[in-house]
C-alpha atoms as a PDB file:
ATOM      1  CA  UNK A   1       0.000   0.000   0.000  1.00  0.00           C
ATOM      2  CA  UNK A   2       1.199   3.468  -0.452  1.00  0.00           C
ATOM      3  CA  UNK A   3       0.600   4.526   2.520  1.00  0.00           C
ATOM      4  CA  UNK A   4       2.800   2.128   3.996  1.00  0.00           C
ATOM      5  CA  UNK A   5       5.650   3.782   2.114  1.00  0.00           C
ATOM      6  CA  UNK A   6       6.184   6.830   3.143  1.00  0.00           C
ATOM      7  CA  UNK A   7       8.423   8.478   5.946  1.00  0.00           C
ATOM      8  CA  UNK A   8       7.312  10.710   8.458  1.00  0.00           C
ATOM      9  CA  UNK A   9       9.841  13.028  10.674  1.00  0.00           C
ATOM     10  CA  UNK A  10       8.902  15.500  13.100  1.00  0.00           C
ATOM     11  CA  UNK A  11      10.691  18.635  14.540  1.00  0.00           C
ATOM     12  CA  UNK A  12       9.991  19.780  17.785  1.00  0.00           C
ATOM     13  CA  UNK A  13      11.359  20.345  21.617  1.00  0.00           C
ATOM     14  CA  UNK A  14      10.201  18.311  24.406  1.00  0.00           C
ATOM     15  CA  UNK A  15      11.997  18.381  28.263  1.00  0.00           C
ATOM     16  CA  UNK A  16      13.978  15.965  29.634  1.00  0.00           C
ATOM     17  CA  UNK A  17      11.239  14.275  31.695  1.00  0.00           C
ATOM     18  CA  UNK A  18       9.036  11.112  31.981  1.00  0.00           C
ATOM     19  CA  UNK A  19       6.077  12.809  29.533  1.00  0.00           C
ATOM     20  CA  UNK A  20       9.239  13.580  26.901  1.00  0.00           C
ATOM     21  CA  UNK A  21      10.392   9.963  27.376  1.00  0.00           C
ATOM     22  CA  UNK A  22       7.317   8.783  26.799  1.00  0.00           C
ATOM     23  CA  UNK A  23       6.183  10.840  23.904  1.00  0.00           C
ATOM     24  CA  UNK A  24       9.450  10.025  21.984  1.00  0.00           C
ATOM     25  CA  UNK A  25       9.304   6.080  22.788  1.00  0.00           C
ATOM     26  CA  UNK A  26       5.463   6.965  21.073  1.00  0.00           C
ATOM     27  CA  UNK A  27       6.432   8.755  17.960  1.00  0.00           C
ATOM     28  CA  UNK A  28       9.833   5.813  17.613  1.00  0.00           C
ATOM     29  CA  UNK A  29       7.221   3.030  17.520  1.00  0.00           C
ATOM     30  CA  UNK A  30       4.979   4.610  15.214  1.00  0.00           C
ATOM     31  CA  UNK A  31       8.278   5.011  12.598  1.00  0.00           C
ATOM     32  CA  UNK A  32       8.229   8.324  12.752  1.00  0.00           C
ATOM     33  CA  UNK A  33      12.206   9.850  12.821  1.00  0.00           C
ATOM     34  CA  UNK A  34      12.759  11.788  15.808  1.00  0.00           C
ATOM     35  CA  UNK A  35      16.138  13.042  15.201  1.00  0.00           C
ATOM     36  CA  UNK A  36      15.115  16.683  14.976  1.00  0.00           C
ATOM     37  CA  UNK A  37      12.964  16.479  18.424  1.00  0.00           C
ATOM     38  CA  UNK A  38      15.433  18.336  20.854  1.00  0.00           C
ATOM     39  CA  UNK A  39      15.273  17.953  24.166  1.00  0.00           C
ATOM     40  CA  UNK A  40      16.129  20.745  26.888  1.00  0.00           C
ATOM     41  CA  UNK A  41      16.036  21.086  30.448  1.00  0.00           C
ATOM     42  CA  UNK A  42      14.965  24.544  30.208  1.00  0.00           C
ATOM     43  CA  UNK A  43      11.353  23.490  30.082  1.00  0.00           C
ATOM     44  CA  UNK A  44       8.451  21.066  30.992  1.00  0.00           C
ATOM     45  CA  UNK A  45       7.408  18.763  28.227  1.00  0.00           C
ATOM     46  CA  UNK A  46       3.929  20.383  26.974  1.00  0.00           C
ATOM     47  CA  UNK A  47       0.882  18.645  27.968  1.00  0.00           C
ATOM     48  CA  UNK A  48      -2.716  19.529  27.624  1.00  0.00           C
ATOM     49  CA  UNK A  49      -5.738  18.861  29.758  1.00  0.00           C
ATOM     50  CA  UNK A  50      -8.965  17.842  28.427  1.00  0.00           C
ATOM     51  CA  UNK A  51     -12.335  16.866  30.018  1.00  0.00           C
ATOM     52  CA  UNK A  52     -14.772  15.307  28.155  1.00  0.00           C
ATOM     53  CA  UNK A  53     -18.166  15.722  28.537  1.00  0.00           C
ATOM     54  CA  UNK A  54     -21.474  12.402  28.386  1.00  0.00           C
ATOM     55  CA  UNK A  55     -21.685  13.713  24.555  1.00  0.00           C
ATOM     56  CA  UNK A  56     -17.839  12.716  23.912  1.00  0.00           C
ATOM     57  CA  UNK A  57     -17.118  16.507  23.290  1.00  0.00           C
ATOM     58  CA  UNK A  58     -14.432  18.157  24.474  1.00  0.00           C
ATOM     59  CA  UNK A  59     -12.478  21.102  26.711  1.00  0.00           C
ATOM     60  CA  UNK A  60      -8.910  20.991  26.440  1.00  0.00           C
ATOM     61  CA  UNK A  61      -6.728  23.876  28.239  1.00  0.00           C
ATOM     62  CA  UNK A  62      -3.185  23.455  27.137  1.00  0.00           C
ATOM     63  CA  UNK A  63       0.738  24.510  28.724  1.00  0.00           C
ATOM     64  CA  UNK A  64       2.936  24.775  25.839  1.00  0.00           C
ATOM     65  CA  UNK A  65       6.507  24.132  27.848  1.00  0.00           C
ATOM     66  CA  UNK A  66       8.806  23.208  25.431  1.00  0.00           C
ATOM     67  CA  UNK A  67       6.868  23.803  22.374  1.00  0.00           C
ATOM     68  CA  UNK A  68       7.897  27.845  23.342  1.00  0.00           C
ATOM     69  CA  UNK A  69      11.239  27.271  23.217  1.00  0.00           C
ATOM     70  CA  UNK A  70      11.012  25.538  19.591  1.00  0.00           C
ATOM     71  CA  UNK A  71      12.635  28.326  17.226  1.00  0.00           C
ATOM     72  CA  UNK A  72      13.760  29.151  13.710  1.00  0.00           C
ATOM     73  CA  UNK A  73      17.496  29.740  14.182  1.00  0.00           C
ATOM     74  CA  UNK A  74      18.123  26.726  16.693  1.00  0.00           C
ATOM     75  CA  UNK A  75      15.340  23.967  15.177  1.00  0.00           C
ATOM     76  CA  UNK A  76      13.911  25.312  11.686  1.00  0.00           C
ATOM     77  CA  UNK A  77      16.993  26.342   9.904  1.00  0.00           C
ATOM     78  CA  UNK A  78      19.572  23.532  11.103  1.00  0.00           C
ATOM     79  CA  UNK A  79      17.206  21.024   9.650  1.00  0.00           C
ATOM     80  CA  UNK A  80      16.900  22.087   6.301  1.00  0.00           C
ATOM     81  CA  UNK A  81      17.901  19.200   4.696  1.00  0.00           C
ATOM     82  CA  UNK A  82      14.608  17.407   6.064  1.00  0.00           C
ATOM     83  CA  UNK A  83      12.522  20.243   4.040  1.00  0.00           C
ATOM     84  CA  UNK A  84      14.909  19.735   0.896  1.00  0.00           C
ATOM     85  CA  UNK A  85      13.770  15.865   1.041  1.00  0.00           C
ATOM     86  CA  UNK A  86      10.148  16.518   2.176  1.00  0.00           C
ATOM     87  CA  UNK A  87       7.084  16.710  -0.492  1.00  0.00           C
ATOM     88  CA  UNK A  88       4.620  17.622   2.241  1.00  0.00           C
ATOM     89  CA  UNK A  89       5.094  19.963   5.518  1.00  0.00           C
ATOM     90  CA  UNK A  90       2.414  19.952   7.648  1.00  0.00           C
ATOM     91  CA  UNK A  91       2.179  22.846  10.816  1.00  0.00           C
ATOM     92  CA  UNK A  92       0.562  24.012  13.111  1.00  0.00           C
ATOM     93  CA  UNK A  93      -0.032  26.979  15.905  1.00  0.00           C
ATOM     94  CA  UNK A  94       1.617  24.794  19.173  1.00  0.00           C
ATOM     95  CA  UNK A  95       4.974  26.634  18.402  1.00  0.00           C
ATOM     96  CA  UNK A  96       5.841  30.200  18.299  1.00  0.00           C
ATOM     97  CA  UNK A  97       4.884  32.178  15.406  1.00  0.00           C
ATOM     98  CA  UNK A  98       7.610  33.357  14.238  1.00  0.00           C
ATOM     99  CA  UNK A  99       9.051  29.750  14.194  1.00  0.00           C
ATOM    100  CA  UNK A 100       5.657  28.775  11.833  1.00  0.00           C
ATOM    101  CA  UNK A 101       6.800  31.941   9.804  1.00  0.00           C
ATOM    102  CA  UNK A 102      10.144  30.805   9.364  1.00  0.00           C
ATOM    103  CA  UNK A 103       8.722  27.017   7.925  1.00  0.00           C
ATOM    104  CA  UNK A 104       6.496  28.106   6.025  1.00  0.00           C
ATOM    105  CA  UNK A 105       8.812  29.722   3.934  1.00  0.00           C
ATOM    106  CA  UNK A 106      11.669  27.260   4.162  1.00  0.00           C
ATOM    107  CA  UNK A 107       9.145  24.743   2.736  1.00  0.00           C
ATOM    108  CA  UNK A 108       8.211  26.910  -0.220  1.00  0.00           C
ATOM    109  CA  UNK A 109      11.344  27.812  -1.023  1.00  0.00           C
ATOM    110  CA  UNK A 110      12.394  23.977  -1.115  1.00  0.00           C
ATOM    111  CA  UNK A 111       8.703  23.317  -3.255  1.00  0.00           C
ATOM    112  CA  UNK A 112       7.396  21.416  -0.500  1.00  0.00           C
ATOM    113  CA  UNK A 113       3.832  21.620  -0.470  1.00  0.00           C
ATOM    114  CA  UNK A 114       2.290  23.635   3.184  1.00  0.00           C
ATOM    115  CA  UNK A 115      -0.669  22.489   5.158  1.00  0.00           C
ATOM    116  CA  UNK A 116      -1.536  24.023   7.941  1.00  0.00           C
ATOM    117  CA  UNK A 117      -3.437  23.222  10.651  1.00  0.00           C
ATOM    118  CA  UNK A 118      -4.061  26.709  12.323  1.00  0.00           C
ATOM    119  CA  UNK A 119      -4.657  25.617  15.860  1.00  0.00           C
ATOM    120  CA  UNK A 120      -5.137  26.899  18.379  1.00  0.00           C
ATOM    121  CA  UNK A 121      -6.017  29.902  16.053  1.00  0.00           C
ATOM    122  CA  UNK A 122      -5.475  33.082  16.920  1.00  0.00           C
ATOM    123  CA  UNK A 123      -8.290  36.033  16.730  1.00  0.00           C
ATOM    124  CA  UNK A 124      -7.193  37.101  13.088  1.00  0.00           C
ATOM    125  CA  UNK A 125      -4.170  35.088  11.161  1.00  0.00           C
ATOM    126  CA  UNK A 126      -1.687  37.002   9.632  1.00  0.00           C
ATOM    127  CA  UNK A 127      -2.094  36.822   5.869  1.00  0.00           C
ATOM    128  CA  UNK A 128       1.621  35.273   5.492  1.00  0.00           C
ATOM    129  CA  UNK A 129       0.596  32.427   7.837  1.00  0.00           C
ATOM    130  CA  UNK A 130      -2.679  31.991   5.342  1.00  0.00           C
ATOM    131  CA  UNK A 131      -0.288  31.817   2.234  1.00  0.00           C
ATOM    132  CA  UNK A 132      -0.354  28.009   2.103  1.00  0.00           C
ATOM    133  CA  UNK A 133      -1.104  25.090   0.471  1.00  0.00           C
ATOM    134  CA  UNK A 134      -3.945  24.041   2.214  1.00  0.00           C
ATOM    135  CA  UNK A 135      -5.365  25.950   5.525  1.00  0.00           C
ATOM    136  CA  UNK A 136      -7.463  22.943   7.621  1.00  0.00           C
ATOM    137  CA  UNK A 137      -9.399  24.539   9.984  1.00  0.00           C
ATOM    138  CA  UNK A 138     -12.232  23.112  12.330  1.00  0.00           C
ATOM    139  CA  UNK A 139     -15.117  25.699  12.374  1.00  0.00           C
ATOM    140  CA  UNK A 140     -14.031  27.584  15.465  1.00  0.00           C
ATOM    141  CA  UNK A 141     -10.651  27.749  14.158  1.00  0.00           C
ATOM    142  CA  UNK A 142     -12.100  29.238  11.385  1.00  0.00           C
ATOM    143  CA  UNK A 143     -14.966  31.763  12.743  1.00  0.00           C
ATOM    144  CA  UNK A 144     -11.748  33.399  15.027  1.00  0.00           C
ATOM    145  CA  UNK A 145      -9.534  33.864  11.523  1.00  0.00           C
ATOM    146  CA  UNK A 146     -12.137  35.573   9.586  1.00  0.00           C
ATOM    147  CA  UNK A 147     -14.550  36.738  12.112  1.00  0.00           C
ATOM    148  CA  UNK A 148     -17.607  35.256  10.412  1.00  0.00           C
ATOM    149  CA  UNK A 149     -20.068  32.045  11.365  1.00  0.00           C
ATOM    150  CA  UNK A 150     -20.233  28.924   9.917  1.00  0.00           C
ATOM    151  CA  UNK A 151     -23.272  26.746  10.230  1.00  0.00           C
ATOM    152  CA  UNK A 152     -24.842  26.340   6.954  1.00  0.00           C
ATOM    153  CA  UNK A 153     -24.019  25.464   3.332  1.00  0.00           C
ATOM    154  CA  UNK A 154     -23.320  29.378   2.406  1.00  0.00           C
ATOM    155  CA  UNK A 155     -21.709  30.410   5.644  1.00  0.00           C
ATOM    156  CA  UNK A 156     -19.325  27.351   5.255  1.00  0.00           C
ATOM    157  CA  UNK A 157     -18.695  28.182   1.764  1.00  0.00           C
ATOM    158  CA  UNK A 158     -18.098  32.120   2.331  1.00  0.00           C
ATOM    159  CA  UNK A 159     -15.541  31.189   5.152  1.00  0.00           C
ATOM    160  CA  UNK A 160     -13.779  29.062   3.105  1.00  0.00           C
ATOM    161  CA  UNK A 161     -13.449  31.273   0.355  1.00  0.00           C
ATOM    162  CA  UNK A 162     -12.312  34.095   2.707  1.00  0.00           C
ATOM    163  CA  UNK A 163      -9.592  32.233   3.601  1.00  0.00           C
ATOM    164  CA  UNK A 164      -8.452  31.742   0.038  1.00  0.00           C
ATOM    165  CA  UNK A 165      -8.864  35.554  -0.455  1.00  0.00           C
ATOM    166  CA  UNK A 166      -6.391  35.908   2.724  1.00  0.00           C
ATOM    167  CA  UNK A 167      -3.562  34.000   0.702  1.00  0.00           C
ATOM    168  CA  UNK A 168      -4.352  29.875   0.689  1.00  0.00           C
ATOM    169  CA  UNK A 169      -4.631  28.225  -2.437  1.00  0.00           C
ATOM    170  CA  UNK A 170      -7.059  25.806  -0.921  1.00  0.00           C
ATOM    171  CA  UNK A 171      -9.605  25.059   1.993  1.00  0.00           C
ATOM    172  CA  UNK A 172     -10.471  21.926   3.591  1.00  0.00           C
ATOM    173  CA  UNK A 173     -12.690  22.625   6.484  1.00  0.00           C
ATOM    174  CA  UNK A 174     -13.509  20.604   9.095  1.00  0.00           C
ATOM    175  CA  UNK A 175     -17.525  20.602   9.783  1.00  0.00           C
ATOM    176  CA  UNK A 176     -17.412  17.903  12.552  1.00  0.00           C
ATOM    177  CA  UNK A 177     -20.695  15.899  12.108  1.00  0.00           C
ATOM    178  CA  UNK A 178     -21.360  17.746   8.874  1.00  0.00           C
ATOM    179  CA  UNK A 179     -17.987  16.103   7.021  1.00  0.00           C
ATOM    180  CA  UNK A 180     -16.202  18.576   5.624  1.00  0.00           C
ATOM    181  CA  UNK A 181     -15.929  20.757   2.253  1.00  0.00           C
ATOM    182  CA  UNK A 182     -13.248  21.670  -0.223  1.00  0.00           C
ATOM    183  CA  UNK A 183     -13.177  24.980  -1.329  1.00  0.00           C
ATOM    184  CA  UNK A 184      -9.608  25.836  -4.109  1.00  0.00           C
ATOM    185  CA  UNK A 185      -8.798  29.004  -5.322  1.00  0.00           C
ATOM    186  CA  UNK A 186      -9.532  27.908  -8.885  1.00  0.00           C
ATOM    187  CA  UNK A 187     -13.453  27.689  -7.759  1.00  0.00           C
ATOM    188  CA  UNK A 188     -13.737  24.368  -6.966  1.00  0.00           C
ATOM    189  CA  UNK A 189     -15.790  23.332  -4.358  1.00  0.00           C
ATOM    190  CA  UNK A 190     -16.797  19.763  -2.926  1.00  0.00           C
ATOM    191  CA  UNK A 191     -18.728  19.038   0.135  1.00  0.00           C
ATOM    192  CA  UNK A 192     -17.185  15.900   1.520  1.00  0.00           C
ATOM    193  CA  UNK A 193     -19.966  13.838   3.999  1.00  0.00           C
ATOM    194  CA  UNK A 194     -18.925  12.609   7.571  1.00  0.00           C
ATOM    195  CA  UNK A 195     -19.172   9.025   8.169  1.00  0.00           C
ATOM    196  CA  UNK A 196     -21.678   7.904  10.710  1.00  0.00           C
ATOM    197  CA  UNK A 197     -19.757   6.225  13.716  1.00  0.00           C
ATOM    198  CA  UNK A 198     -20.310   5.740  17.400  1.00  0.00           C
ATOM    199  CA  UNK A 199     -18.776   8.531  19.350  1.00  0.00           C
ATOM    200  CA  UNK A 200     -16.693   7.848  22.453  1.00  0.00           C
ATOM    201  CA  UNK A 201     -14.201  11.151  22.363  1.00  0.00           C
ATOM    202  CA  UNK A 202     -13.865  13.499  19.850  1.00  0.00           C
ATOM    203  CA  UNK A 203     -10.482  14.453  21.105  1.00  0.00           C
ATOM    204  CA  UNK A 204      -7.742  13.884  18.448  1.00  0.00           C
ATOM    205  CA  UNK A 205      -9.905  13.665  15.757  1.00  0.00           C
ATOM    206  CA  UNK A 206      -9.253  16.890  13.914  1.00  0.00           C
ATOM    207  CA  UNK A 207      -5.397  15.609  14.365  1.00  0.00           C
ATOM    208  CA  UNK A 208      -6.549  12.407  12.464  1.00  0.00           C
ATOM    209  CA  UNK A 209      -7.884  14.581   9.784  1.00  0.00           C
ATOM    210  CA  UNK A 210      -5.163  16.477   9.099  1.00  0.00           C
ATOM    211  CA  UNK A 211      -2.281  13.667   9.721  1.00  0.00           C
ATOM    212  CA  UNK A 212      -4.724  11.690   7.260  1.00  0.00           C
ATOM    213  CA  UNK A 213      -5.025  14.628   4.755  1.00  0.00           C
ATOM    214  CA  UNK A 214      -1.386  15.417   4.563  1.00  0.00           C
ATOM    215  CA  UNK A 215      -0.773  11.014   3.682  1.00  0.00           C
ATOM    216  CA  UNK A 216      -3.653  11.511   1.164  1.00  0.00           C
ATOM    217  CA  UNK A 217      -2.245  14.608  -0.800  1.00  0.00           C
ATOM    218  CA  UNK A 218       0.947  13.015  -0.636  1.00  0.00           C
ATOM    219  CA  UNK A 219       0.283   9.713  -2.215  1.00  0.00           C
ATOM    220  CA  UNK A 220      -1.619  11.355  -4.879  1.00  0.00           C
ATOM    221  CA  UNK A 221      -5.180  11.622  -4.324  1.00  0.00           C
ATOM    222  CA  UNK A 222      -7.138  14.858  -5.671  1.00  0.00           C
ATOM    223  CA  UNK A 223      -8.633  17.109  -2.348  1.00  0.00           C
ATOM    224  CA  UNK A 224     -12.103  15.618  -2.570  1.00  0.00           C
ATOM    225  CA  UNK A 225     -10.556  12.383  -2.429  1.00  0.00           C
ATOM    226  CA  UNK A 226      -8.379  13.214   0.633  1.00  0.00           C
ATOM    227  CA  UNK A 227     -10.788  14.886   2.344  1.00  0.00           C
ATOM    228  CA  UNK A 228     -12.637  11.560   2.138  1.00  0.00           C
ATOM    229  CA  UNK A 229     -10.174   9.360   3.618  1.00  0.00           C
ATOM    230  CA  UNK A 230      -9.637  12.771   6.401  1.00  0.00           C
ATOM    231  CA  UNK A 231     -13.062  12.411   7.024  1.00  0.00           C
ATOM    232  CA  UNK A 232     -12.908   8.706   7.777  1.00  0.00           C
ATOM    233  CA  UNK A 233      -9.899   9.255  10.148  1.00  0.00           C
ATOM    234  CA  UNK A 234     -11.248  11.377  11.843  1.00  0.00           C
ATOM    235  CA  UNK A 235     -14.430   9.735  12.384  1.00  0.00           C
ATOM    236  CA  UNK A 236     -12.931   6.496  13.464  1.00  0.00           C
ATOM    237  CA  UNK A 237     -10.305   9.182  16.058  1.00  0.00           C
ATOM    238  CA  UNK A 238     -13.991   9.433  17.388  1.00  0.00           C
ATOM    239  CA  UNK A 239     -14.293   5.977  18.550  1.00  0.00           C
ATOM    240  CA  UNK A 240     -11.815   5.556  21.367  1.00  0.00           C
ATOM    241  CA  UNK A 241     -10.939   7.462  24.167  1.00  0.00           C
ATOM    242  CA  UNK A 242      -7.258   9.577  24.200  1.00  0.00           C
ATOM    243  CA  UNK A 243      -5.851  11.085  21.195  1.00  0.00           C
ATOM    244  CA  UNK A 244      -2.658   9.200  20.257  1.00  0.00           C
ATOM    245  CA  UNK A 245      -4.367   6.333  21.297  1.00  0.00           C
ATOM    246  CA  UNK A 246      -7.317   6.420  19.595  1.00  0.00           C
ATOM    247  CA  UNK A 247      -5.278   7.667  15.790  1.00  0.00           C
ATOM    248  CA  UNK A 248      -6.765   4.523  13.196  1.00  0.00           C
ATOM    249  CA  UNK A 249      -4.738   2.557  10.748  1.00  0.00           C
ATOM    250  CA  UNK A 250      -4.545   2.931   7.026  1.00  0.00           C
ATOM    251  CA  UNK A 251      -6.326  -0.298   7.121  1.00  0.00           C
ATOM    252  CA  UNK A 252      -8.889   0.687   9.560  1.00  0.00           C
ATOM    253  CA  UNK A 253      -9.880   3.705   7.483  1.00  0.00           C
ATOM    254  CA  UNK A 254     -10.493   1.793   4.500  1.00  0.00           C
ATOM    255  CA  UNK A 255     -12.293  -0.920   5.774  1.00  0.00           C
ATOM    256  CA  UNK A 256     -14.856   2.277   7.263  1.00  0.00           C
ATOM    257  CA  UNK A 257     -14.795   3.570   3.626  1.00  0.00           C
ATOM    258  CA  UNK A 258     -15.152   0.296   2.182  1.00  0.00           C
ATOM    259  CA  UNK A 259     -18.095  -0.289   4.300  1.00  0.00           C
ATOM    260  CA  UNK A 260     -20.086   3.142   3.717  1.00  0.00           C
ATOM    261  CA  UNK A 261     -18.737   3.711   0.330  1.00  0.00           C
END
């Protein structure tokens, strides 16, 4: 399977404690190369708190640690050979923004394609942070970029194409129970349907969208068609409590499409 072919490494900061131990022995068994992952003793690993409420929806208040002390000059620019090998760099908002910045534009200038996951989002992205790839948002994520609601077909539509007009060449966004909708810069648009699973804890699952979204583009597949397999991830991300924990398979998300095709 393609899937099954491609390499995945990760740079980051976490602190030299049980939580960074542990998170590292995670990503090492999952394949993923950890060789750009410093570790410092300036700073707590970050970790995240989330309550989850009977409806499997969550809270989640976050501490950064030593995602703050990730920056361009000491983790970005040293590892420039991983964006000269790269096809795909996915980011997000965990690390400073000026570190973001400073990827971004590495990845461009090395023609890696640039998804970005902009959470958490701040009230009002800059518009060189929106001049990406692919901008994933979840609908919160989205109403604080643009300052507008989402909620029905229209409102979805209009958000997503305000984002394009802030500098993406393409928005997937993430509707939750509602699936999700593609909207490009060239003017097409697909509305993508969630599958219908059992929900346990909707924590990670917008992580299993985009982690699936990024393998998708990357092995090929046209947005619709990634957004498809997103949605599937992130449906079955629903179905187990945790977030690492509960990330599916390649398998496991095509035997769900396979079996509400």
């Amino acid at each position: 399977r393609p899937e099954f072919a491609l390499q995945c490494r990760m740079i980051g900061c976490v602190g030299k404690d049980v939580f960074g131990e542990q998170l590292l022995s995670a990503l090492k068994a999952e394949g993923i190369d950890t060789a750009a992952v410093a570790v410092t003793e300036e700073a707590a690993t970050g970790v995240a708190m989330i309550i989850v409420d009977a409806m499997g929806e969550n809270s989640i208040v976050v501490a950064g640690g030593a995602n703050r002390h990730v920056t361009a000059d000491d983790n970005i620019y040293p590892n420039e050979e991983l964006f000269e090998k790269a096809d795909i760099v996915l980011l997000q908002l965990e690390l400073p923004l000026p570190t973001v910045r400073a990827a971004a534009v590495l990845a461009r200038r090395n023609d890696c394609k640039v998804i970005l996951d902009p959470a958490p989002a701040p009230s009002g992205l800059c518009e060189e942070l929106c001049k990406v790839d692919v901008i994933c948002p979840n609908m919160i994520e989205a109403e604080l970029i643009t300052g507008s609601k989402t909620g029905d077909q229209r409102a979805d539509k209009n958000v997503a194409s305000d984002l394009i007009a802030r500098g993406a060449k393409a928005t997937v966004l993430k509707l939750g129970s509602r699936g999700s909708i593609v909207v490009t810069a060239d003017g097409q648009i697909a509305r993508v349907p969630a599958y219908k699973v059992d929900i346990v804890d909707t924590t990670g699952a917008g992580d299993a969208f985009t982690g699936a979204l990024a393998v998708a583009i990357a092995t090929g597949r046209d947005l619709p068609a990634a957004a498809r397999f997103a949605n599937a991830a992130g449906a079955l991300a629903c179905t187990k409590l945790g977030a690492q924990s509960a990330m599916p398979t390649s398998d496991e998300i095509r035997m769900l499409m396979a079996d509400q095709p």
